[in-house]
N, C-alpha and C. Protein backbone atom coordinates (compact mmCIF):
# COMPACT_ATOMS: atom_id res chain seq x y z
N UNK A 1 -14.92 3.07 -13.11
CA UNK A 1 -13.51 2.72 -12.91
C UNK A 1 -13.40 1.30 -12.37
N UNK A 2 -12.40 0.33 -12.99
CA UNK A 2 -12.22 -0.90 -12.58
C UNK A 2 -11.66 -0.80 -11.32
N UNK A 3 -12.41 -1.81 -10.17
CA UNK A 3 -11.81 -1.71 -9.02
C UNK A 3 -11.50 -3.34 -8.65
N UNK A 4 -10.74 -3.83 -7.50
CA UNK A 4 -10.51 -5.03 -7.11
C UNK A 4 -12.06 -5.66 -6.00
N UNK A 5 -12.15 -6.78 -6.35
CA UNK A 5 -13.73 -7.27 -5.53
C UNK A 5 -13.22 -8.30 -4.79
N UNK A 6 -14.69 -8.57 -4.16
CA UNK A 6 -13.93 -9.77 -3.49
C UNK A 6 -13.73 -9.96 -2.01
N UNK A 7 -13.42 -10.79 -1.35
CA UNK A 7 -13.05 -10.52 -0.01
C UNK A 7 -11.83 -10.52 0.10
N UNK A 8 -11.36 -9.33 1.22
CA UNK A 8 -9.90 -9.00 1.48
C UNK A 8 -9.23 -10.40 2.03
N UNK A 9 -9.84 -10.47 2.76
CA UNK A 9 -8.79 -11.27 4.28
C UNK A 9 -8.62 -12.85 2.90
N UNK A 10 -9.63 -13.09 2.28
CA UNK A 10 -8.92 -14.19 1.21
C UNK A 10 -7.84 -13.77 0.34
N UNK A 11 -7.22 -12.61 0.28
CA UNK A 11 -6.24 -12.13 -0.91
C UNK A 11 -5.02 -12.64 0.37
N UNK A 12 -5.41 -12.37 1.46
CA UNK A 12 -4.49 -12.47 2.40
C UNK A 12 -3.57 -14.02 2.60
N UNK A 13 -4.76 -14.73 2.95
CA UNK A 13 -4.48 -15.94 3.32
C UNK A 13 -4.24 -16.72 1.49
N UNK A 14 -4.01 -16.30 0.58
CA UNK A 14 -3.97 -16.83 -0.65
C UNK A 14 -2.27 -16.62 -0.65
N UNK A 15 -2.06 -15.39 -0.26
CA UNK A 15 -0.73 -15.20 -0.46
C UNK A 15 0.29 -15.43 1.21
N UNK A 16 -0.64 -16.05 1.74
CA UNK A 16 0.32 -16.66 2.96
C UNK A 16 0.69 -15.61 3.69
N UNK A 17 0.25 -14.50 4.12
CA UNK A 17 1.22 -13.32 4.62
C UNK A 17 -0.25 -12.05 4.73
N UNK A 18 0.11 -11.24 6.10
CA UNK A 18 -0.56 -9.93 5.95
C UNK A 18 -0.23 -9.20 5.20
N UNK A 19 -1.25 -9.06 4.41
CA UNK A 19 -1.29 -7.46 3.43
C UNK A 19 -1.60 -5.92 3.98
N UNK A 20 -2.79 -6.21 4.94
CA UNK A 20 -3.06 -5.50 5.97
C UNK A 20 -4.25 -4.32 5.47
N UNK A 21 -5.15 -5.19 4.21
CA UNK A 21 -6.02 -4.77 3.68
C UNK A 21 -7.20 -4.21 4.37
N UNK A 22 -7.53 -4.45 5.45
CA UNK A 22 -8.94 -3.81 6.40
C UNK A 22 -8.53 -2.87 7.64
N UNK A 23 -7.20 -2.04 7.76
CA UNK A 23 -7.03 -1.51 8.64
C UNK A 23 -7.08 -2.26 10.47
N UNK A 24 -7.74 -1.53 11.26
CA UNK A 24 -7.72 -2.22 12.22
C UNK A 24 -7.55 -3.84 12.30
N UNK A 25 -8.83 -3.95 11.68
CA UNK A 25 -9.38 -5.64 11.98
C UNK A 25 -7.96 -6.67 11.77
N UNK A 26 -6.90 -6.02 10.67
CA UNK A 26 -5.86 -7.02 10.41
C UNK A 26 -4.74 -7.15 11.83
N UNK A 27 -5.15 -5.97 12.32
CA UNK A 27 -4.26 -6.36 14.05
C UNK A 27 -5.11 -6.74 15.25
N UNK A 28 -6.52 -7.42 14.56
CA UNK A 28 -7.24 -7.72 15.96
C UNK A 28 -7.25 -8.96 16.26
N UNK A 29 -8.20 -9.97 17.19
CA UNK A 29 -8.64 -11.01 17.34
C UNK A 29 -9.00 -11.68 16.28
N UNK A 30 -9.82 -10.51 15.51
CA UNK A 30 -11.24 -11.08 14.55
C UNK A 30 -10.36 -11.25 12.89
N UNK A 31 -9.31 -10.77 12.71
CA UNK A 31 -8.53 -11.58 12.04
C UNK A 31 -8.72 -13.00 10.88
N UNK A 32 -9.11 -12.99 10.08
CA UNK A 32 -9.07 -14.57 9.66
C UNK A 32 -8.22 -14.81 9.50
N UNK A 33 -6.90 -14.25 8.86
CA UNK A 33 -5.60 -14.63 8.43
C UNK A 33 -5.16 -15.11 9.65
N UNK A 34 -5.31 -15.22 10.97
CA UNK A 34 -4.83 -15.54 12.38
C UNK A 34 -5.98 -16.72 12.57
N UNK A 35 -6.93 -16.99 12.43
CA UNK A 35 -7.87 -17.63 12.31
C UNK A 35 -7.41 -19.39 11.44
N UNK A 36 -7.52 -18.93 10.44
CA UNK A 36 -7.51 -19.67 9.02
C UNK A 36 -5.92 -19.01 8.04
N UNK A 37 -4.95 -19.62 8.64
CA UNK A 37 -3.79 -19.21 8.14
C UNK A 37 -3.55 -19.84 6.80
N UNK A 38 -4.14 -21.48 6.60
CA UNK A 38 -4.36 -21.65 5.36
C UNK A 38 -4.95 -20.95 3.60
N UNK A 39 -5.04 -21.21 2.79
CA UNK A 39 -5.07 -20.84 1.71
C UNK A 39 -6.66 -21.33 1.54
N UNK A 40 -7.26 -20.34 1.15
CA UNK A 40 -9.27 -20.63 0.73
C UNK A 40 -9.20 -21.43 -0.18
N UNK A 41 -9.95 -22.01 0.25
CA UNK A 41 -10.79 -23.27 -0.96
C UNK A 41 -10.91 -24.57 -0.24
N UNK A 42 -11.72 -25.22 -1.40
CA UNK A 42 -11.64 -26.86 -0.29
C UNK A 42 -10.66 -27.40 -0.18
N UNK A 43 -9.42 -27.39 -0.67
CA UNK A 43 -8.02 -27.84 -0.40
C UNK A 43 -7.06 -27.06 -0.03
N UNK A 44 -7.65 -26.21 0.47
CA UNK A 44 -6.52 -25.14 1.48
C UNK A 44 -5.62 -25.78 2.70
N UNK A 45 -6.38 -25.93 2.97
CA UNK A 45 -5.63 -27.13 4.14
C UNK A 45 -4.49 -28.24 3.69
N UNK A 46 -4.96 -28.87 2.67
CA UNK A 46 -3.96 -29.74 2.18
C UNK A 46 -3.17 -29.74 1.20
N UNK A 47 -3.54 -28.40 0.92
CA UNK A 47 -2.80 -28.31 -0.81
C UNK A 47 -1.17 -27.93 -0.50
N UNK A 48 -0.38 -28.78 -0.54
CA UNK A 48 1.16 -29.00 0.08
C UNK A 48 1.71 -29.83 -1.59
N UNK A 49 2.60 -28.90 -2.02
CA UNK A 49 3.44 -29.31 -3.59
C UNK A 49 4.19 -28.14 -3.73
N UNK A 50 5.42 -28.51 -4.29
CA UNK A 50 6.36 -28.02 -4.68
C UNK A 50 5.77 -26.71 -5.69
N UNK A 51 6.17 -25.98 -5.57
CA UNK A 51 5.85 -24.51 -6.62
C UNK A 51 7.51 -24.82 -7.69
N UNK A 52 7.20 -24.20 -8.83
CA UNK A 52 7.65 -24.12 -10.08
C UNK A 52 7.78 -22.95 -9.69
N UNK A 53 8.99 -22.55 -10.45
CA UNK A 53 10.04 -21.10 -10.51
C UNK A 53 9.04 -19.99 -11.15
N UNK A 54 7.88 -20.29 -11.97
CA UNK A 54 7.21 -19.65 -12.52
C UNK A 54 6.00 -19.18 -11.56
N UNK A 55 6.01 -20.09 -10.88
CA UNK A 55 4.70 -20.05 -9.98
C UNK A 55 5.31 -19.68 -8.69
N UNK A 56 6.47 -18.85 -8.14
CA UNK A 56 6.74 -18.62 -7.30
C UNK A 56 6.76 -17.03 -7.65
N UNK A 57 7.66 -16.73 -8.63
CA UNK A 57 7.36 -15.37 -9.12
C UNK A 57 6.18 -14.66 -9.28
N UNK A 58 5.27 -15.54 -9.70
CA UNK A 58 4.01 -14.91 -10.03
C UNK A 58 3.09 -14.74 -8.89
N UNK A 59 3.40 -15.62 -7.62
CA UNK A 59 3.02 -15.43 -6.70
C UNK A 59 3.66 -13.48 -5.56
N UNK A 60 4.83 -13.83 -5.79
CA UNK A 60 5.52 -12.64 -5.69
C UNK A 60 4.51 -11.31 -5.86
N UNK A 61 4.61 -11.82 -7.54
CA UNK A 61 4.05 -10.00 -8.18
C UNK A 61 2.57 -9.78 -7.97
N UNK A 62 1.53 -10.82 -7.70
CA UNK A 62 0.41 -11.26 -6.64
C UNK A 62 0.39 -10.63 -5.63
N UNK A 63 1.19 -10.78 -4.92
CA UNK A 63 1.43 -9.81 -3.40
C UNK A 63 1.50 -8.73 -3.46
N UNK A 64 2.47 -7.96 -4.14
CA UNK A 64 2.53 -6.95 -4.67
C UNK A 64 1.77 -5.94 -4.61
N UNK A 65 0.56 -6.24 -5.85
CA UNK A 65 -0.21 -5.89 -6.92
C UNK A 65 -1.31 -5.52 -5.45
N UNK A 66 -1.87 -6.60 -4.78
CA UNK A 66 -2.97 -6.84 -4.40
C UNK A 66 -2.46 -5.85 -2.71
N UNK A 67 -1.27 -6.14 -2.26
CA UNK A 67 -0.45 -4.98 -0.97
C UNK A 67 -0.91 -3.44 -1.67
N UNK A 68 -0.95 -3.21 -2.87
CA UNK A 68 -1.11 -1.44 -3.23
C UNK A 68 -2.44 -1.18 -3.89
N UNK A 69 -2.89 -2.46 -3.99
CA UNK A 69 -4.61 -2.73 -4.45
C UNK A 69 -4.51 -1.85 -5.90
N UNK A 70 -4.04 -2.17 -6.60
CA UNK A 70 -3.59 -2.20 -8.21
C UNK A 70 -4.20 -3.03 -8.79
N UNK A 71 -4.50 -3.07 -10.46
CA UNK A 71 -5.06 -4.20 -11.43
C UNK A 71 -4.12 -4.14 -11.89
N UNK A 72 -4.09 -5.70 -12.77
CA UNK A 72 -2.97 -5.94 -14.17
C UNK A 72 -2.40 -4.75 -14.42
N UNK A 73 -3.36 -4.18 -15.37
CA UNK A 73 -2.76 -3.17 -16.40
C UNK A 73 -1.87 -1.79 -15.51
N UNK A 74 -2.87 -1.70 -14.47
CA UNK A 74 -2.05 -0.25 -13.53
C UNK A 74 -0.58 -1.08 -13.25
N UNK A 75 -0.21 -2.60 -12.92
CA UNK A 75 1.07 -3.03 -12.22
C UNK A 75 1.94 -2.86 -13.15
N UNK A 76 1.35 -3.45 -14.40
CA UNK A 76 2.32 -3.23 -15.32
C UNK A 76 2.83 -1.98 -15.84
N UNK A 77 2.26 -1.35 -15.85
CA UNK A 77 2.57 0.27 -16.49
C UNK A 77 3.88 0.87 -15.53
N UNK A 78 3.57 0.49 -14.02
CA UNK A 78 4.74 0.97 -13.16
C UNK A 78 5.16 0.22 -13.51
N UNK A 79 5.58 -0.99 -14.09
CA UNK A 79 6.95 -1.66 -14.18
C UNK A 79 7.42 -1.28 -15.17
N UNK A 80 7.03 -1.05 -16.46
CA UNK A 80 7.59 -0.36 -17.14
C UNK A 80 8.20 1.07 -17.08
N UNK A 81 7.37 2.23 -15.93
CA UNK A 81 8.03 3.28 -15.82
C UNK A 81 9.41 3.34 -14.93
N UNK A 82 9.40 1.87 -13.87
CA UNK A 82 10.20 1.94 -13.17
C UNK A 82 11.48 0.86 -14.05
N UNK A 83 11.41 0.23 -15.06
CA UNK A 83 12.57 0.01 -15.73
C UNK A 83 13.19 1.07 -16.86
N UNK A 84 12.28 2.22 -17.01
CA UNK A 84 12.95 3.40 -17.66
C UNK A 84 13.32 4.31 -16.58
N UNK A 85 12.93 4.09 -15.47
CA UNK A 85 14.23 5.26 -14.27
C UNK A 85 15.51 4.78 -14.25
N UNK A 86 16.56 5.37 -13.92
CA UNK A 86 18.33 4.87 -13.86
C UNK A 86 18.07 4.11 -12.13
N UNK A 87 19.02 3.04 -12.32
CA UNK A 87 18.63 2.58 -11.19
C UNK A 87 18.48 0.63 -10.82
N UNK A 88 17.97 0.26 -9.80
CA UNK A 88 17.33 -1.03 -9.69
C UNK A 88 15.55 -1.37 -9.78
N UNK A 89 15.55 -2.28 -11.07
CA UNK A 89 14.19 -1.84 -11.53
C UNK A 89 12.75 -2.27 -10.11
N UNK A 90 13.43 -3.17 -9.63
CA UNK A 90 12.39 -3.64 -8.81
C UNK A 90 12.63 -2.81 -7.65
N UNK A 91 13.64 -1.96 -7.13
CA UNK A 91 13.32 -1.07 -6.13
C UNK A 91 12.76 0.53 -6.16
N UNK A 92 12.80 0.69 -7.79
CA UNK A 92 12.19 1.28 -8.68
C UNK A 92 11.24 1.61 -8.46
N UNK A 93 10.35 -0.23 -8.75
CA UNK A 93 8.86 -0.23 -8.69
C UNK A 93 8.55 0.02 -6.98
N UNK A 94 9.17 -0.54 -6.32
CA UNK A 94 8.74 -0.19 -4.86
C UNK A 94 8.38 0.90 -4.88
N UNK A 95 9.64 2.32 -4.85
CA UNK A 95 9.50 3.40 -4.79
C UNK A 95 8.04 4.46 -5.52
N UNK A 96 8.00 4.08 -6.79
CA UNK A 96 7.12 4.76 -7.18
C UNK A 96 5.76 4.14 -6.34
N UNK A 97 5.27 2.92 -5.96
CA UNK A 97 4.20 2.71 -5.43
C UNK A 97 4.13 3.06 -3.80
N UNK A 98 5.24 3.07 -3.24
CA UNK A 98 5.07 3.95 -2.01
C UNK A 98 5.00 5.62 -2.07
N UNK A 99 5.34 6.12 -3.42
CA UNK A 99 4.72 7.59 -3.27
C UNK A 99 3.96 7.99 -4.24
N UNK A 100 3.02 6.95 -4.30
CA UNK A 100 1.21 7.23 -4.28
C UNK A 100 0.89 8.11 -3.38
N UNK A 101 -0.15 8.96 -3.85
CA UNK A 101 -0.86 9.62 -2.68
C UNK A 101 -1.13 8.79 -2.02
N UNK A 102 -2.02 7.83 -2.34
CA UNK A 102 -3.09 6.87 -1.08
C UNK A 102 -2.18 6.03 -0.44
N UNK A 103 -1.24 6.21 -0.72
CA UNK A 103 -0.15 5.41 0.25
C UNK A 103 0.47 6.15 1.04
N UNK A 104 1.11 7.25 0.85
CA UNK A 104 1.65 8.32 1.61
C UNK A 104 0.25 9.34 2.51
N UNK A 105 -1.12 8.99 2.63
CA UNK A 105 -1.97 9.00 2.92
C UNK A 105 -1.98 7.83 4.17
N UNK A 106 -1.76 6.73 3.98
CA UNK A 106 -2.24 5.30 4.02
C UNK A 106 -0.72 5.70 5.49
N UNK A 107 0.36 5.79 4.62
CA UNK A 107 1.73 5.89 5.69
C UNK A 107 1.64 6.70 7.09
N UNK A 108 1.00 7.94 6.50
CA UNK A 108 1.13 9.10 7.72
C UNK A 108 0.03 8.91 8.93
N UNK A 109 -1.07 7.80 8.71
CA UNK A 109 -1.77 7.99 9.21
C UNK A 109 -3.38 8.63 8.99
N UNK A 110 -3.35 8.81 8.62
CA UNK A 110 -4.74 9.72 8.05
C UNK A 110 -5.72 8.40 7.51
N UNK A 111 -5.37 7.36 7.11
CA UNK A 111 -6.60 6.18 6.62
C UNK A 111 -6.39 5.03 7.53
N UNK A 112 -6.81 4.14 7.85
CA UNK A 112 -6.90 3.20 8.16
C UNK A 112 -5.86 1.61 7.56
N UNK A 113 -6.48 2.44 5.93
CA UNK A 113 -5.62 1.30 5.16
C UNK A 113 -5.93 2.22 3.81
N UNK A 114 -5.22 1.31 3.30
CA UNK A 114 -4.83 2.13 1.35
C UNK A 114 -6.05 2.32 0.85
N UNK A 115 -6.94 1.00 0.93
CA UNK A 115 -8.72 1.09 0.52
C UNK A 115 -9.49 2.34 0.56
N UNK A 116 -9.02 2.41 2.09
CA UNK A 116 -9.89 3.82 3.01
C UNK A 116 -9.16 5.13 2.18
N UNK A 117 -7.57 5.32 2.50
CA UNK A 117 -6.89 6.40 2.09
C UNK A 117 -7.45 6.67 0.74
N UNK A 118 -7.49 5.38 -0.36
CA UNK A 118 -7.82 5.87 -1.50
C UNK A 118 -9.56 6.32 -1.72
N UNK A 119 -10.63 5.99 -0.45
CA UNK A 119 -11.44 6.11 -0.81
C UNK A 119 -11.56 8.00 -0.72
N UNK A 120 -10.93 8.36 0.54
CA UNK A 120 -10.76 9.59 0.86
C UNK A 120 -9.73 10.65 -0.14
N UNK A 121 -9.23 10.68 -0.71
CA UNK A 121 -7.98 11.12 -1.42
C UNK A 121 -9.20 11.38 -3.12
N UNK A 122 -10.47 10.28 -3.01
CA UNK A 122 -11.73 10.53 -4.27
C UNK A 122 -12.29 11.36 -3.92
N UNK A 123 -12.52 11.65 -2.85
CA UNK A 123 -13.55 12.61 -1.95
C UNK A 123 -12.96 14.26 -1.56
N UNK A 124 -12.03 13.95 -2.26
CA UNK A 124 -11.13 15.53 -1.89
C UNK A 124 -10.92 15.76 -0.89
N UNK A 125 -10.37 15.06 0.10
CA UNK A 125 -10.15 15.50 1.61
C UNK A 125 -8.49 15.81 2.12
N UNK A 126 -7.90 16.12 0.83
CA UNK A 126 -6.60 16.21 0.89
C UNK A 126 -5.96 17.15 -0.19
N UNK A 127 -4.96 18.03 0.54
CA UNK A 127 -4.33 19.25 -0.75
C UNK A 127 -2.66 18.22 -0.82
N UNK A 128 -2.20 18.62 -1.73
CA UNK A 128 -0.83 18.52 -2.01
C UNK A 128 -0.21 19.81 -2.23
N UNK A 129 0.40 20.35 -1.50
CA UNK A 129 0.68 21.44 -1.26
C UNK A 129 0.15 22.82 -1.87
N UNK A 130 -0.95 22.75 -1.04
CA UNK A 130 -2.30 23.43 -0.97
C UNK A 130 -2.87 23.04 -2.03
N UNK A 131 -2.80 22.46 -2.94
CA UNK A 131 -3.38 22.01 -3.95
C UNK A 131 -4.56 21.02 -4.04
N UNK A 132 -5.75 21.55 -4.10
CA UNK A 132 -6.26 19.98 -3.87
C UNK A 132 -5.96 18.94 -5.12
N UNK A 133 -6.11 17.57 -4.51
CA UNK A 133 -5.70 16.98 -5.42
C UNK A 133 -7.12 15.29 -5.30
N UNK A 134 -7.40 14.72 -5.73
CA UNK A 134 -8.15 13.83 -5.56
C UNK A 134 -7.96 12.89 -6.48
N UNK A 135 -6.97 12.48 -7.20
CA UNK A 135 -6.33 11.21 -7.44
C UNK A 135 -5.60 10.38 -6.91
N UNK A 136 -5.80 9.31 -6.62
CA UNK A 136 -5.20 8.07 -5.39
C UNK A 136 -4.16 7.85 -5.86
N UNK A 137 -3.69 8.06 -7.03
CA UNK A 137 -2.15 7.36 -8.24
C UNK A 137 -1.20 8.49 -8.33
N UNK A 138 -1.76 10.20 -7.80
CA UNK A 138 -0.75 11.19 -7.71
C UNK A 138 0.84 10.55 -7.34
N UNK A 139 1.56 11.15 -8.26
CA UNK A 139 2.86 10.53 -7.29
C UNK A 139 3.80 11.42 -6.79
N UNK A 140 3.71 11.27 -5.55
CA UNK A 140 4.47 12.57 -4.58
C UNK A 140 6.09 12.96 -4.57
N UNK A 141 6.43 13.91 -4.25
CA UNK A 141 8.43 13.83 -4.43
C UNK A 141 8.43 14.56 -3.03
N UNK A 142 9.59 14.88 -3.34
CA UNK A 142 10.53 15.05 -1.86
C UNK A 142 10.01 16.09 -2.15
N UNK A 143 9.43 16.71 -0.22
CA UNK A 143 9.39 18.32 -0.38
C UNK A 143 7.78 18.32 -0.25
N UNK A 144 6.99 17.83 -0.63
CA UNK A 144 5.34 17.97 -0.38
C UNK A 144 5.15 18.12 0.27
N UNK A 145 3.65 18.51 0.61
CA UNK A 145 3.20 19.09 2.03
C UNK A 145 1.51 18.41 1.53
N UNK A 146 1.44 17.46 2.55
CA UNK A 146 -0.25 16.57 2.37
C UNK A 146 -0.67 17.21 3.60
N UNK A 147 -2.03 17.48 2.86
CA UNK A 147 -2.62 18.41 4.48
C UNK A 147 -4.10 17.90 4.21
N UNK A 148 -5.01 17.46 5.42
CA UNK A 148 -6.47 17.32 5.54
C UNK A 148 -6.75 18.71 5.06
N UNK A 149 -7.67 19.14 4.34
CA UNK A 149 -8.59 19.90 3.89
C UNK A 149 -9.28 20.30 5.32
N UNK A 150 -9.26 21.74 5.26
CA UNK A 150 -10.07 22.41 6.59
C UNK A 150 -11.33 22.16 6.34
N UNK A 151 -12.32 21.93 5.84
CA UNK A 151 -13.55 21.74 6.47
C UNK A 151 -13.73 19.53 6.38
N UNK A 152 -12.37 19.00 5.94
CA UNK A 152 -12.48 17.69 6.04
C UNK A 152 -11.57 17.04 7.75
N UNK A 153 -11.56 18.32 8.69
CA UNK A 153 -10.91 18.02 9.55
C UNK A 153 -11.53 17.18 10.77
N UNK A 154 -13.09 17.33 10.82
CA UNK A 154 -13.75 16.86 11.86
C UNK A 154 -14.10 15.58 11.46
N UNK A 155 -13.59 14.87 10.33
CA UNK A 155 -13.92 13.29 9.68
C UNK A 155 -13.97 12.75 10.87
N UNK A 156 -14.98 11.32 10.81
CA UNK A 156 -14.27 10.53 12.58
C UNK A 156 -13.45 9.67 11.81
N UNK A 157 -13.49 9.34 10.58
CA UNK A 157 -12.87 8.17 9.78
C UNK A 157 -10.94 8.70 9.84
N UNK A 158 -10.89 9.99 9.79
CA UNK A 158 -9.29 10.33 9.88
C UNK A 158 -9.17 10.64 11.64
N UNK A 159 -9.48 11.06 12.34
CA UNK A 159 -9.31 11.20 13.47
C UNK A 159 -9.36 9.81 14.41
N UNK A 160 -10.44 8.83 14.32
CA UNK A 160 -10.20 7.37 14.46
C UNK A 160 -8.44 7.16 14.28
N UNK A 161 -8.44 7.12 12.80
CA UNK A 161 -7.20 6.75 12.54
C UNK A 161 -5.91 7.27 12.98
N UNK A 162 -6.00 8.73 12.82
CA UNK A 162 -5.33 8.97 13.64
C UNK A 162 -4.62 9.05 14.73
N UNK A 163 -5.24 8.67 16.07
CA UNK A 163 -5.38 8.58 17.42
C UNK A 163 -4.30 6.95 17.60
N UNK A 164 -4.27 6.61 16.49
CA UNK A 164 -3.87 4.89 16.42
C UNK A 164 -2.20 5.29 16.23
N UNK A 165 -2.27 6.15 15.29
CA UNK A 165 -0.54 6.41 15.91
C UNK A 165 0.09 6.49 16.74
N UNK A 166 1.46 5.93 16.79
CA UNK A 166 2.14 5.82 17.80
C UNK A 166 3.49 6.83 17.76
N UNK A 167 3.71 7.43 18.52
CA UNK A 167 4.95 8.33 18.59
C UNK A 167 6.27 7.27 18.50
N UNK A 168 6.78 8.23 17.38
CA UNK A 168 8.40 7.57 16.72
C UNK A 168 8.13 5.92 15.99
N UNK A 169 6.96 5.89 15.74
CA UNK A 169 6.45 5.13 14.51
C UNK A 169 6.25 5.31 12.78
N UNK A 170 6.55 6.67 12.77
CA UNK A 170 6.58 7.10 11.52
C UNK A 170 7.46 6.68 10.57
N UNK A 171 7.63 6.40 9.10
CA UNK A 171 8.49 6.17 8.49
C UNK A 171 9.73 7.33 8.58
N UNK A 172 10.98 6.73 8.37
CA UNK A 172 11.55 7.79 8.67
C UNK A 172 11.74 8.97 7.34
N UNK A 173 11.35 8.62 5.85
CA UNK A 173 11.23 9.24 5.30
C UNK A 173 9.91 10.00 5.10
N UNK A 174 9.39 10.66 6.29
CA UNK A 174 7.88 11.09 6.44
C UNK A 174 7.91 11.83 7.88
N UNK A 175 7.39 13.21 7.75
CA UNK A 175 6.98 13.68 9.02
C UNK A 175 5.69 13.97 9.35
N UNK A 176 5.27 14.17 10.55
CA UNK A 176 3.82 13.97 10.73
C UNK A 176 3.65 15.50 11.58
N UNK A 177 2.80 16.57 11.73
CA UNK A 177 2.27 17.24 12.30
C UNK A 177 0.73 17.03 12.76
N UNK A 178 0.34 16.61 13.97
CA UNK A 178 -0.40 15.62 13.97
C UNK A 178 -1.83 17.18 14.53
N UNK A 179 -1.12 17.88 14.53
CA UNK A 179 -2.11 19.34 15.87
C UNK A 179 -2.53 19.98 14.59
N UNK A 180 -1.54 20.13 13.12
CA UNK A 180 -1.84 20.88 12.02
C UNK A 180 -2.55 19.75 10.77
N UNK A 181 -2.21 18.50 10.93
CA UNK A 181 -3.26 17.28 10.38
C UNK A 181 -2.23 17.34 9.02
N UNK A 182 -1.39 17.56 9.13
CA UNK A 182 -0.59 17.74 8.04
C UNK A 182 0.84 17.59 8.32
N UNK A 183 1.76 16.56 7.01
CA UNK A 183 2.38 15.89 6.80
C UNK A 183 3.70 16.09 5.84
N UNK A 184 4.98 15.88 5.58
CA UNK A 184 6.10 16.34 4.52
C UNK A 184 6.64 14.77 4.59
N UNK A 185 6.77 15.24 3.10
CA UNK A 185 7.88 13.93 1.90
C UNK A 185 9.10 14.21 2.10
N UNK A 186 10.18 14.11 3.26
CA UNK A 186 11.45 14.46 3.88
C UNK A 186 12.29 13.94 2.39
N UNK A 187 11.66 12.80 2.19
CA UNK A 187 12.25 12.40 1.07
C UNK A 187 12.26 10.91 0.25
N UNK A 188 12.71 10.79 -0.96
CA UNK A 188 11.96 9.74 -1.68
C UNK A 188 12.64 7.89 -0.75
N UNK A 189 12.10 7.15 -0.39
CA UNK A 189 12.67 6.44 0.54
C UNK A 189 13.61 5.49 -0.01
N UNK A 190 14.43 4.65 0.02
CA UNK A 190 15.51 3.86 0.15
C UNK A 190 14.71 2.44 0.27
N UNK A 191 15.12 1.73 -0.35
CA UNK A 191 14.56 0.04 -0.68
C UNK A 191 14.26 -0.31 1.05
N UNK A 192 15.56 0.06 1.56
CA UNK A 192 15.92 -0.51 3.46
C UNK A 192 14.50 0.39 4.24
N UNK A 193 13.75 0.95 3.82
CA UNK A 193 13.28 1.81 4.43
C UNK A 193 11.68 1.99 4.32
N UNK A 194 11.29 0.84 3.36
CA UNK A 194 10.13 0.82 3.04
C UNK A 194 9.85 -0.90 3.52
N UNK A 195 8.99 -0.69 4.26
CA UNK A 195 8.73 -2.61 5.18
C UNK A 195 7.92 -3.10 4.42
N UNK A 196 8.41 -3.13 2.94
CA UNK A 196 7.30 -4.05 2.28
C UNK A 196 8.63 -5.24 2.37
N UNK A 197 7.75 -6.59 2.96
CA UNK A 197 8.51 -8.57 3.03
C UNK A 197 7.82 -8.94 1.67
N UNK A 198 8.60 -8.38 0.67
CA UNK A 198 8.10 -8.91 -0.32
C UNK A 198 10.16 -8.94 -1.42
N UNK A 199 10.00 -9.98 -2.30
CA UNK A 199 11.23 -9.91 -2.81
C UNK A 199 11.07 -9.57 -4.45
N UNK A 200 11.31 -8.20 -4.59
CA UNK A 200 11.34 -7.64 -6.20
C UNK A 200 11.74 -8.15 -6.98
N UNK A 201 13.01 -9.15 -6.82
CA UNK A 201 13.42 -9.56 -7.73
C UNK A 201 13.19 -10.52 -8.70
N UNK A 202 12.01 -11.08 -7.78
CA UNK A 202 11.39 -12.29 -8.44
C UNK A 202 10.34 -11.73 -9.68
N UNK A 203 9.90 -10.49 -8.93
CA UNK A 203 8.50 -9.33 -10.15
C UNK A 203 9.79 -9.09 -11.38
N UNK A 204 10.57 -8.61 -10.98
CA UNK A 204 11.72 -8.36 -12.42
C UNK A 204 11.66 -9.52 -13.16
N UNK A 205 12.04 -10.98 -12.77
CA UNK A 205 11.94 -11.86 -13.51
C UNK A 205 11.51 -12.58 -14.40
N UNK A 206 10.27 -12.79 -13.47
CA UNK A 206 8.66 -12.99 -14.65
C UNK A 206 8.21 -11.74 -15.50
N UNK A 207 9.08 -10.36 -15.55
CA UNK A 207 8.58 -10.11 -16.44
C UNK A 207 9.75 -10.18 -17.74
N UNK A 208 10.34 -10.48 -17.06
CA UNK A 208 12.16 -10.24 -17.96
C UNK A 208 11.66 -11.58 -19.32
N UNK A 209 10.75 -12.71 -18.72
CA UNK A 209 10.58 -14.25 -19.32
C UNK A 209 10.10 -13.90 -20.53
């Protein structure tokens, strides 16, 4: 299976902004994006020029892509499913990529980061309402029930993570049972309600060209 390579914390500092690709480390000291806020390469530092309308968009759908750790072909396919839902296409696409499993995984707590969630979600360490399920691209609806797998309960990799939650931090379209390790899709979320600082409208555009 094609996966993304590479070093994280450079996808970061390429696109000017936390993605929040390594879990902890992106809220620590050790940080490069806090480090080296510039852009990698030998002209990171100085590379200062006007961006083209083309090259601002594409930077956009860059962020995106690389925030839900997606390839080309997977980004595009949701953009197309999310300009055949009724609706706004780019809040569309939000929506369907926040109810990924490995994101609604990634949301409740249970991973570290989407990387981790999706590495765990391969490993079967998760039912969808009782179901096991072990595809990272499942896409969840209102009403699910994500539960750690009973003999995947003593992980230190979900319990680590766990412990990092903070009470009344949860999305509000998401509940957490933190004693039963298991989680509900209250419901599908609202553009206002999902903290991706990213602007859709620009991904609609470049592909509209």
């Amino acid at each position: 299976m094609a996966k993304l390579t590479g070093a994280d914390c450079k996808l970061c500092r390429r696109e000017g902004m936390k993605l929040f690709l390594k879990g902890s480390k992106c809220s620590s000291d050790k940080c490069p994006f806090e480090k080296k806020g510039y852009a990698p390469g030998q002209h990171g530092r100085t590379r200062r020029f006007k961006q083209s309308e083309y090259a601002v968009q594409l930077r956009e759908k860059q962020k995106v892509k690389r925030m839900y750790g997606l390839l080309e072909k997977q980004f595009h396919i949701y953009f197309e499913k999310a300009e055949r839902l009724k609706g706004i296409t780019g809040e569309n696409l939000l929506k369907l990529l926040e109810t990924r499993l490995d994101n609604i995984v990634y949301r409740m707590g249970f991973a570290s980061s989407r990387t981790a969630a999706r590495q765990l979600v391969r490993h079967r360490h998760f039912t969808v309402n009782n179901r096991l399920v072990d595809i990272p691209s499942y896409q969840v609806k209102a009403g699910d029930e994500i539960k750690v797998r009973e003999k995947s309960r003593q992980l230190e990799a979900i319990h680590s993570s766990m412990k990092k939650i903070r009470e009344g931090k949860m999305m509000p379209w998401l509940s957490l049972d933190k004693a039963a390790m298991s989680g509900t899709v209250l419901e599908i979320p609202a553009r206002d309600a999902i903290p991706a600082n990213v602007n859709e409208k620009l991904i609609v555009e470049l592909y509209s060209k």
